[in-house]
Protein backbone atom coordinates (compact mmCIF):
# COMPACT_ATOMS: atom_id res chain seq x y z
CA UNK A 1 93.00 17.41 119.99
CA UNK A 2 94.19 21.00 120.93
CA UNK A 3 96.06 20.72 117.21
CA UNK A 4 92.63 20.69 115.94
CA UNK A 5 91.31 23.87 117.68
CA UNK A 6 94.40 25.38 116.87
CA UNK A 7 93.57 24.86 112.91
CA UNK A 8 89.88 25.89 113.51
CA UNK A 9 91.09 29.29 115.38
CA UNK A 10 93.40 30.30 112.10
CA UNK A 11 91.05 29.56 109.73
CA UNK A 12 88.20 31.61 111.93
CA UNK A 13 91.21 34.05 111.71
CA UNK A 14 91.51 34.51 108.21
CA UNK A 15 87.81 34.14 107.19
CA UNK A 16 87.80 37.43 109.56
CA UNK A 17 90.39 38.87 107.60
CA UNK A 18 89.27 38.62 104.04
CA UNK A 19 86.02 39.83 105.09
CA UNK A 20 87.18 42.99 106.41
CA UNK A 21 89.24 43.05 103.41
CA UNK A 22 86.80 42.79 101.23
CA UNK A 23 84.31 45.19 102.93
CA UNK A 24 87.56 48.15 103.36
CA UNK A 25 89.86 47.23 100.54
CA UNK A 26 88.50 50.43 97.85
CA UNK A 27 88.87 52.78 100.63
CA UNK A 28 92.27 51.68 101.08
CA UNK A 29 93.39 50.91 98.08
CA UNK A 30 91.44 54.74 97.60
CA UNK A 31 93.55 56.02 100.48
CA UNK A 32 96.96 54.87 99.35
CA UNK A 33 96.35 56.20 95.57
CA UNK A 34 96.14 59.93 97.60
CA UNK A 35 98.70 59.43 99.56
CA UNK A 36 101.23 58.57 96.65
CA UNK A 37 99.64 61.38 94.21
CA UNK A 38 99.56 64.05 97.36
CA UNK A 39 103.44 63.32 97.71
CA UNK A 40 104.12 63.28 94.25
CA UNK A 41 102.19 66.74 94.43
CA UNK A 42 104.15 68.17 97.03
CA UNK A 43 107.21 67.04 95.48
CA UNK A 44 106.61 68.63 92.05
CA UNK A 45 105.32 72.45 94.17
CA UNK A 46 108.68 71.96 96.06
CA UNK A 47 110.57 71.86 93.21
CA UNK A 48 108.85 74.41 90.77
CA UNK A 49 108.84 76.67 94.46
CA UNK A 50 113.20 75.88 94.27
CA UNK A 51 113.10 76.92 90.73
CA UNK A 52 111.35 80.11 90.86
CA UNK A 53 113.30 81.44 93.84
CA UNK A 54 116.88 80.52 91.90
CA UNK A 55 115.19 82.21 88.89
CA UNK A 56 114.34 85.51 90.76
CA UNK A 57 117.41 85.14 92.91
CA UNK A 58 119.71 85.55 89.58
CA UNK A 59 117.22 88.46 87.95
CA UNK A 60 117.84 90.42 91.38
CA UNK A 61 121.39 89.84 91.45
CA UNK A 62 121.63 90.83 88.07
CA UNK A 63 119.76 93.90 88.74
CA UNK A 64 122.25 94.88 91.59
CA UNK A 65 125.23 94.37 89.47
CA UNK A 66 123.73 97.02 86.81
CA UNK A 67 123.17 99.62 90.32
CA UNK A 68 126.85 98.60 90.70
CA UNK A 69 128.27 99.19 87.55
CA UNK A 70 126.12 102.81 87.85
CA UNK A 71 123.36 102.28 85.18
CA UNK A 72 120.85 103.43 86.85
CA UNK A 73 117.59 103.22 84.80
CA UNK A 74 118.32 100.16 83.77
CA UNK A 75 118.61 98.80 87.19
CA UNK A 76 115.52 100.86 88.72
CA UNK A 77 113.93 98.94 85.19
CA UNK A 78 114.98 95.45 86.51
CA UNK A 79 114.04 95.55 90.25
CA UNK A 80 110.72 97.16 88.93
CA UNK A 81 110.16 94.17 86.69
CA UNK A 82 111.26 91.79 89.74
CA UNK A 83 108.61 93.94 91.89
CA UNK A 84 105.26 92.77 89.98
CA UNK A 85 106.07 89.36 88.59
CA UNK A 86 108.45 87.95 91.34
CA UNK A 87 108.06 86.12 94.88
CA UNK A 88 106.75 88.26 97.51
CA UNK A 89 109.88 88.70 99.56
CA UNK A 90 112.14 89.79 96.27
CA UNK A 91 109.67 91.94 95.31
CA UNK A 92 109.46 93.68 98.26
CA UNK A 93 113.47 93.45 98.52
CA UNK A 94 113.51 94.84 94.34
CA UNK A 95 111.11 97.46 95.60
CA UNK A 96 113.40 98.61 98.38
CA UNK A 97 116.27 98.65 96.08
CA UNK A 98 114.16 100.21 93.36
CA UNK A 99 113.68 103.37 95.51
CA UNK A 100 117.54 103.05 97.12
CA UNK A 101 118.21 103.75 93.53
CA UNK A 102 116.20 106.50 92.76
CA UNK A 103 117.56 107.99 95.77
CA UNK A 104 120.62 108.60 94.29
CA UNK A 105 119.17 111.31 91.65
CA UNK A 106 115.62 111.95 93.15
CA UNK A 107 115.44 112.19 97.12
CA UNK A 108 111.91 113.50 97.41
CA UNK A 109 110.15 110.82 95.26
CA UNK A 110 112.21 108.05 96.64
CA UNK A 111 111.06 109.67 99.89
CA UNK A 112 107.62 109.14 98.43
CA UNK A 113 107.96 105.68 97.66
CA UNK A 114 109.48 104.33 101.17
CA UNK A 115 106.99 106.33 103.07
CA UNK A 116 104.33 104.58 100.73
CA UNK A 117 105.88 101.30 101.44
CA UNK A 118 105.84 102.17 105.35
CA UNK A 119 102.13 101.99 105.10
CA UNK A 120 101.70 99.10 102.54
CA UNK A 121 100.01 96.76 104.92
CA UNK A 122 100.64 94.07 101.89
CA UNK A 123 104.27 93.96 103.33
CA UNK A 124 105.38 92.22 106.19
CA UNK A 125 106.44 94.25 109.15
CA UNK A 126 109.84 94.06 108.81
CA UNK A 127 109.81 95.72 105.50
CA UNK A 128 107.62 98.29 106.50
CA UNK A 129 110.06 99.24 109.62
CA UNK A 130 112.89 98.92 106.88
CA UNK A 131 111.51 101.66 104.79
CA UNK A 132 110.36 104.00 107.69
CA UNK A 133 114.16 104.16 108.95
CA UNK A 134 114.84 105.17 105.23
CA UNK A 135 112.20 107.75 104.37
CA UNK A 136 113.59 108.97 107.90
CA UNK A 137 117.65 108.88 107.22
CA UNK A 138 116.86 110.85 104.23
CA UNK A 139 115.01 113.80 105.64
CA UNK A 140 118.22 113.54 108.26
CA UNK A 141 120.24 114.22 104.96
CA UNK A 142 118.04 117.01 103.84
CA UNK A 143 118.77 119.02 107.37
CA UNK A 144 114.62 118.65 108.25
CA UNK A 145 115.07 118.65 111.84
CA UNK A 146 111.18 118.67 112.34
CA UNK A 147 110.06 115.97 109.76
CA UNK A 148 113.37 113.85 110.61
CA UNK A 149 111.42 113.21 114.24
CA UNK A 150 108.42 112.84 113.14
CA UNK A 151 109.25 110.13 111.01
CA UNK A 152 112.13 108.65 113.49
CA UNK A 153 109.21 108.80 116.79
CA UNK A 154 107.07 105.76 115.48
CA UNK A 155 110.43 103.97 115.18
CA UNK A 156 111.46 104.40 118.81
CA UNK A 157 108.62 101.90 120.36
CA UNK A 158 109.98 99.54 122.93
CA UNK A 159 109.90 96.69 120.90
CA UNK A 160 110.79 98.32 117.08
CA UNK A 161 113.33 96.23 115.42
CA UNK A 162 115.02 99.73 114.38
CA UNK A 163 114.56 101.49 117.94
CA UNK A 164 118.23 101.89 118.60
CA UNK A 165 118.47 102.76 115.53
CA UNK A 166 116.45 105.52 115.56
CA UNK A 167 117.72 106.53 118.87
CA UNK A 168 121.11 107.13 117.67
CA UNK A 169 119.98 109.10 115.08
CA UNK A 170 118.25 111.11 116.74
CA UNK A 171 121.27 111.85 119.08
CA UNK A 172 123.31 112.73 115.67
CA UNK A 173 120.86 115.03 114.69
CA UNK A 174 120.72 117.10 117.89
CA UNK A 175 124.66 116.93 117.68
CA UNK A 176 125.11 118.01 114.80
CA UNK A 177 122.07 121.25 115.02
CA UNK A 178 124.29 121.92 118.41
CA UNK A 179 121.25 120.45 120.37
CA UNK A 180 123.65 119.66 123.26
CA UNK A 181 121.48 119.02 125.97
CA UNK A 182 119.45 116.94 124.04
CA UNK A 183 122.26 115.24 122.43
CA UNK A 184 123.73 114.45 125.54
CA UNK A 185 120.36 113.17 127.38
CA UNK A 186 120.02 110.29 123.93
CA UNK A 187 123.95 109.53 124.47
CA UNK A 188 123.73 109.14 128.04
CA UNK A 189 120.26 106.68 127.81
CA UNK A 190 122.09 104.82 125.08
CA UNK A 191 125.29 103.86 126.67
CA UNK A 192 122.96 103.11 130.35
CA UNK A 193 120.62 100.93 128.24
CA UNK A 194 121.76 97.42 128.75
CA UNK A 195 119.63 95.75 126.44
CA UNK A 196 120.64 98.18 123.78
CA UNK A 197 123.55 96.27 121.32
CA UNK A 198 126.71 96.77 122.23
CA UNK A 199 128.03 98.32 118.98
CA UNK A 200 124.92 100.94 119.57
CA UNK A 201 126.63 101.36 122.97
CA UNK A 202 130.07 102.19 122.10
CA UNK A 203 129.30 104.71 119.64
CA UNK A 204 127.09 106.43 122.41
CA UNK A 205 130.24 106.45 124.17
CA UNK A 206 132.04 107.50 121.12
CA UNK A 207 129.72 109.91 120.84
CA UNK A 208 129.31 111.63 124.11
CA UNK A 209 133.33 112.46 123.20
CA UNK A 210 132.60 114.37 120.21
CA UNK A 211 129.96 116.56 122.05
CA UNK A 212 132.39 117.21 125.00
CA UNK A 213 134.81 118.14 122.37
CA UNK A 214 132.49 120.32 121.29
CA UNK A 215 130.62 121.84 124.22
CA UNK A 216 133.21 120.81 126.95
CA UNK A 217 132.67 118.55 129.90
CA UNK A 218 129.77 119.70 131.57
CA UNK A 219 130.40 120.11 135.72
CA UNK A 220 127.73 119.26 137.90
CA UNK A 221 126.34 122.39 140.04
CA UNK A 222 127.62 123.76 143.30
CA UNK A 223 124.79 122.99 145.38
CA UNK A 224 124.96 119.53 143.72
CA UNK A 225 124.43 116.26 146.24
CA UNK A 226 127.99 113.99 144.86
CA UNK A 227 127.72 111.70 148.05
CA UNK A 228 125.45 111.15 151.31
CA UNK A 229 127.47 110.18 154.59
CA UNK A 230 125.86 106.75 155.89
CA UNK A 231 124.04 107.04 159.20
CA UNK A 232 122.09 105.17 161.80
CA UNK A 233 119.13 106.66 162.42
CA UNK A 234 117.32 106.41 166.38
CA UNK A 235 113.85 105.78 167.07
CA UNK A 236 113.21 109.48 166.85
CA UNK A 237 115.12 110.09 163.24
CA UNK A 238 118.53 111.71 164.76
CA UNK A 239 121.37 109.20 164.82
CA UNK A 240 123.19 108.42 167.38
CA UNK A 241 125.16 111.74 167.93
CA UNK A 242 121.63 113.94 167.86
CA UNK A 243 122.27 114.60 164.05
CA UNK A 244 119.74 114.76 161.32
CA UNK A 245 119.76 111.27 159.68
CA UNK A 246 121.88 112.19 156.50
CA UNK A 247 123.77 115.40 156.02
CA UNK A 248 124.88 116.07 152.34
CA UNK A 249 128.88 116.59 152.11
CA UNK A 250 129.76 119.69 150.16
């Protein structure tokens, strides 16, 4: 007998079953068909993505070995190209290179064209920062004391990528204009500043030697506190011995 039931429940089964597969089967079959073309879609963008990045990938390479091999124009003419036809991040690497170039021959417009690509908000950050600390190292090479900080202040923010960067800088600057104090006051925050990298801190160190060379080791003043002899203060603020609490050694 319970053989019987046991038949009746499978075929109650699978008259359940090809009803709901005949009531959801175009959906399905609809849902598998996009699956299968959305994969082969993603597939094919993947690839033609690969392909244009090895494409523009050899054009900029190209165009560095013609800045290497000193042909100027026609490299400035390749990264150029690469700038308005190629993926965002080589152009905006061919457009940094593009004005590296002109650099070489024509520092004010190349000045121009990183402090035009410091406000292109159509460039990620990074880039932006990148062609700040440029526009900035090249009024440093034109002896513009004035317009070298105001383009090396925005840089200094506590979380710029490029705040060492333009820290140090700044401390060259003042070294080199005989701006010793101020030299000296960048050095000194430098080589304190733990988070700062280490190769940032060794130079401050490095540097701090050139502008004692220079200026000579600066002594602290006469009148200077070097050390304060440890007391115990009483209930009324004299120490044991009727003292004031701390008493500066000369």
């Amino acid at each position: 007998m319970s053989d019987i039931f046991h038949e009746v429940d499978e075929e109650v089964q699978r008259d359940k079953i090809e009803k709901a597969w005949r009531r959801y089967q175009t959906p399905v079959v609809v849902a598998a068909v996009l699956v299968v073309a959305a994969t082969g879609a993603w597939s094919f963008y993947s690839s033609q993505r690969l392909k244009v990045a090895e494409a523009a990938n050899t054009r900029f390479m190209e165009a560095v070995a013609l800045s290497d091999a000193g042909k100027s124009a026609e490299a400035i003419a390749a990264f150029d190209a690469l700038t308005k036809d190629g993926p965002k991040g080589y152009a905006s690497l061919a457009r940094l290179r593009a004005a590296e170039e002109i650099a070489k021959t024509e520092r004010a417009r190349a000045t121009e064209l990183f402090d035009a690509m410091g406000e292109d908000s159509s460039l990620d950050k990074l880039t932006q920062e990148v062609a700040k600390l440029r526009s900035a190292l090249l009024a440093a090479d034109q002896d513009d004391r004035e317009k070298l900080m105001l383009k090396l202040g925005p840089l200094m923010t506590q979380n710029g990528p490029f705040r060492y960067s333009a820290e140090e800088w700044s401390g060259l600057d003042a070294l080199f204009n005989e701006d010793y104090d101020e030299a000296e006051r960048v050095f000194n925050l430098l080589t304190l500043d733990r988070d700062a990298p280490a190769g940032v801190r060794q130079r401050a160190a490095a540097y701090q030697g050139l502008l004692h060379a220079a200026r000579g080791v600066r002594k602290p003043a006469a009148d200077a506190i070097t050390s304060v002899t440890p007391v115990i203060e009483g209930p009324d603020g004299a120490d044991a011995g009727g003292t004031p609490a701390a008493a500066p050694e000369k």
